[in-house]
Protein backbone atom coordinates (compact mmCIF):
# COMPACT_ATOMS: atom_id res chain seq x y z
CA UNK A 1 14.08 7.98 52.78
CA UNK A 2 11.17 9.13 50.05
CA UNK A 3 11.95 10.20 46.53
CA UNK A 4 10.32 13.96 46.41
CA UNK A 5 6.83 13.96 45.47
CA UNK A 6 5.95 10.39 46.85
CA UNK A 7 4.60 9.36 49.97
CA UNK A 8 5.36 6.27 51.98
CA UNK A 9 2.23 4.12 51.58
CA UNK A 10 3.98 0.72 52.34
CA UNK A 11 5.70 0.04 55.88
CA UNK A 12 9.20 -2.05 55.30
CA UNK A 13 7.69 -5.33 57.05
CA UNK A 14 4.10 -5.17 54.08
CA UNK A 15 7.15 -4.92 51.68
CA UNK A 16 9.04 -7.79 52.98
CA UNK A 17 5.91 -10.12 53.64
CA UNK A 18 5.09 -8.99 49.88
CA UNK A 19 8.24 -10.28 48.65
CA UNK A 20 7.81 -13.23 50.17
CA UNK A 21 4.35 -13.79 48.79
CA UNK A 22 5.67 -13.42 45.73
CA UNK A 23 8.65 -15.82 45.58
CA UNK A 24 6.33 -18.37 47.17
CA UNK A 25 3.66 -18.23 44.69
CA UNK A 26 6.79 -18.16 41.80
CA UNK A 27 8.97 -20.87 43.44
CA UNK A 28 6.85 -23.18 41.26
CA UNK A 29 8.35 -21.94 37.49
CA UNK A 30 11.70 -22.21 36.36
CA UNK A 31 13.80 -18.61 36.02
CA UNK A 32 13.27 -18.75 32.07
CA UNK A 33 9.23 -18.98 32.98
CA UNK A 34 9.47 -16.03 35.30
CA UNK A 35 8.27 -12.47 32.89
CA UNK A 36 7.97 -9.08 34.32
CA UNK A 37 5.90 -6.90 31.40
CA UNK A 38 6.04 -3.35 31.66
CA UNK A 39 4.37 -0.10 29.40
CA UNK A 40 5.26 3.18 28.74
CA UNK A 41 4.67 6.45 27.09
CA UNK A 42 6.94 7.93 24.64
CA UNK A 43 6.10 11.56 24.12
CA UNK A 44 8.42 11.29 20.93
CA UNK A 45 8.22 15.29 20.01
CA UNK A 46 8.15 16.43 22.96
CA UNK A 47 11.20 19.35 23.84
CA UNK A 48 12.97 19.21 27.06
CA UNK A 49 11.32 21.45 29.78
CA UNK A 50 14.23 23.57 30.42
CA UNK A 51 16.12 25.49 28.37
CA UNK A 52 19.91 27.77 28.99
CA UNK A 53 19.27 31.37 28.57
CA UNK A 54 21.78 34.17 28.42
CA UNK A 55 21.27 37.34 31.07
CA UNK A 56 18.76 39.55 29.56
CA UNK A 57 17.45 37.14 27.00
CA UNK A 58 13.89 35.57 27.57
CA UNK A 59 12.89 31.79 27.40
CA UNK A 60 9.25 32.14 25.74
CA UNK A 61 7.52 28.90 26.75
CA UNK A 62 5.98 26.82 23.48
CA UNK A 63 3.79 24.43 24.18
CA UNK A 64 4.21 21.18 24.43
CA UNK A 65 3.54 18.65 22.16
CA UNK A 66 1.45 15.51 23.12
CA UNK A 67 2.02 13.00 20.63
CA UNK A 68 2.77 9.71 21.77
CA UNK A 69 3.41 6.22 21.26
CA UNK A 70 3.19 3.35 24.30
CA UNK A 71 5.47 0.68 24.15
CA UNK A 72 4.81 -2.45 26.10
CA UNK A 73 7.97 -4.87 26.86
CA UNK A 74 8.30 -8.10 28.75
CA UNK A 75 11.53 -10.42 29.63
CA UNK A 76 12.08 -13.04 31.53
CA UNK A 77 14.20 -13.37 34.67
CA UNK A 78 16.67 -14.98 32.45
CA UNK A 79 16.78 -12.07 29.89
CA UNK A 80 14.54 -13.90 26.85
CA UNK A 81 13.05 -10.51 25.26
CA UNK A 82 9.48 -11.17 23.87
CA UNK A 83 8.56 -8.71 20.94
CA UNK A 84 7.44 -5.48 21.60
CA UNK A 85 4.63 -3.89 21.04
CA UNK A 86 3.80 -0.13 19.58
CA UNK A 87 0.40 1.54 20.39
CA UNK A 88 0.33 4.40 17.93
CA UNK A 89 -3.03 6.89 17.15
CA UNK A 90 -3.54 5.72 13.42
CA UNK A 91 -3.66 2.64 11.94
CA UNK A 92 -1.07 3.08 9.06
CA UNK A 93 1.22 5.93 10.09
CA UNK A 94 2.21 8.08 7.55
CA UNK A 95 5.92 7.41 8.63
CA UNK A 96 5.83 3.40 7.89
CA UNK A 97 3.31 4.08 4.39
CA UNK A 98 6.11 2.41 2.34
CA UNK A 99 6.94 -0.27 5.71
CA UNK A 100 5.86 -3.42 5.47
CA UNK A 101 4.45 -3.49 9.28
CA UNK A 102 5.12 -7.76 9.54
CA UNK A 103 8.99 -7.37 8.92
CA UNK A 104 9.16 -3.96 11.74
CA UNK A 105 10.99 -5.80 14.51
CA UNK A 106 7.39 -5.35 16.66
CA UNK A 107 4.04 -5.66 17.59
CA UNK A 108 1.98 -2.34 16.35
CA UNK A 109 -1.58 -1.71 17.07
CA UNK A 110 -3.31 1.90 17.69
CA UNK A 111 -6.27 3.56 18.88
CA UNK A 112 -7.39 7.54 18.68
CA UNK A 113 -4.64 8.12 21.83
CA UNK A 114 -2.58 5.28 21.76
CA UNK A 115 -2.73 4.07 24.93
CA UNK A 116 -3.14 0.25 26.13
CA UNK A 117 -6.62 -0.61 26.28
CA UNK A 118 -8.12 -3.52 27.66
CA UNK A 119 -8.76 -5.22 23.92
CA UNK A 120 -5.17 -4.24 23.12
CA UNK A 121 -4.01 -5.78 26.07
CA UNK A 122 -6.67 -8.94 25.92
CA UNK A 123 -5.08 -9.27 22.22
CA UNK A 124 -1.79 -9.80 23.19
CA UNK A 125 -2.00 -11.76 26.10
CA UNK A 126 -3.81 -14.47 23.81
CA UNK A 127 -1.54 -14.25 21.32
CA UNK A 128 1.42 -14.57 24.22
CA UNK A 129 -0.97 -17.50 25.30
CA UNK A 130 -0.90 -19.49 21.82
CA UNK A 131 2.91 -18.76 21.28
CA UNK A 132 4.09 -20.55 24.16
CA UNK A 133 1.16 -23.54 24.09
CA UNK A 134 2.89 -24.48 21.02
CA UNK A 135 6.67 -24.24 22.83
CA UNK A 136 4.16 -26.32 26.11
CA UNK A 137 5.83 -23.83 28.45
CA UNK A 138 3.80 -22.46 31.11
CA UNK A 139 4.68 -18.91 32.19
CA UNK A 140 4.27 -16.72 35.31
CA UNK A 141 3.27 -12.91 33.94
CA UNK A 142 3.97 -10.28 36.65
């Protein structure tokens, strides 16, 4: 069975085999070592793209907004949440002026379309790196 739009790429036995590629090459780190880190975009004023209409009336299409933010999480197989981080477009959003951005509850950077660039990325891995030197935990990042 394929979800609509999607094409089967991956035959079930390349999907098993996979799976047990990756627990071997985990089976070294403890559950609480084990993080999955995921992004995503947040098109936060975006409307819905359909609407109800009474007979007769007309739905005039607006167009949609773009604005975004990407938010990057990671846990851990054992549910420890690491802080997450906000890639917005400006540096000090008009929004958070009067927010004092170390006591937000997360990680904000931004570039000019606030996606997760490789320097973004590179930044917070080493930061991920130091935290956990100083706990001497090693960590598996998938």
């Amino acid at each position: 069975m394929s979800i609509k739009g999607t094409e089967n790429t991956l035959s079930d036995e390349a999907i098993f085999q996979g799976r047990r590629e990756l627990t071997k090459r985990t089976g070294i780190y403890m559950h609480r070592d084990i993080f999955n880190v995921d992004e995503s975009g947040l098109f936060y004023r975006q409307l819905q793209g359909r609407a109800l209409v009474r007979k007769g009336e007309s739905h005039q299409k607006q167009k949609q907004q773009k604005e975004r933010v990407t938010i990057l999480l990671c846990c851990s197989k054992t549910g420890e949440k690491l802080t997450p981080l906000v890639i917005g477009k400006h540096e000090k959003p008009r929004a958070l002026k009067h927010v004092n951005m170390e006591t937000l509850g997360c990680l904000y950077s931004f570039n000019n379309n606030a996606w997760l660039k490789k320097s973004i990325f590179s930044d917070w891995i080493n930061g991920l790196n130091d935290y956990f030197k100083i706990k001497e935990r090693k960590i598996c990042i998938i």
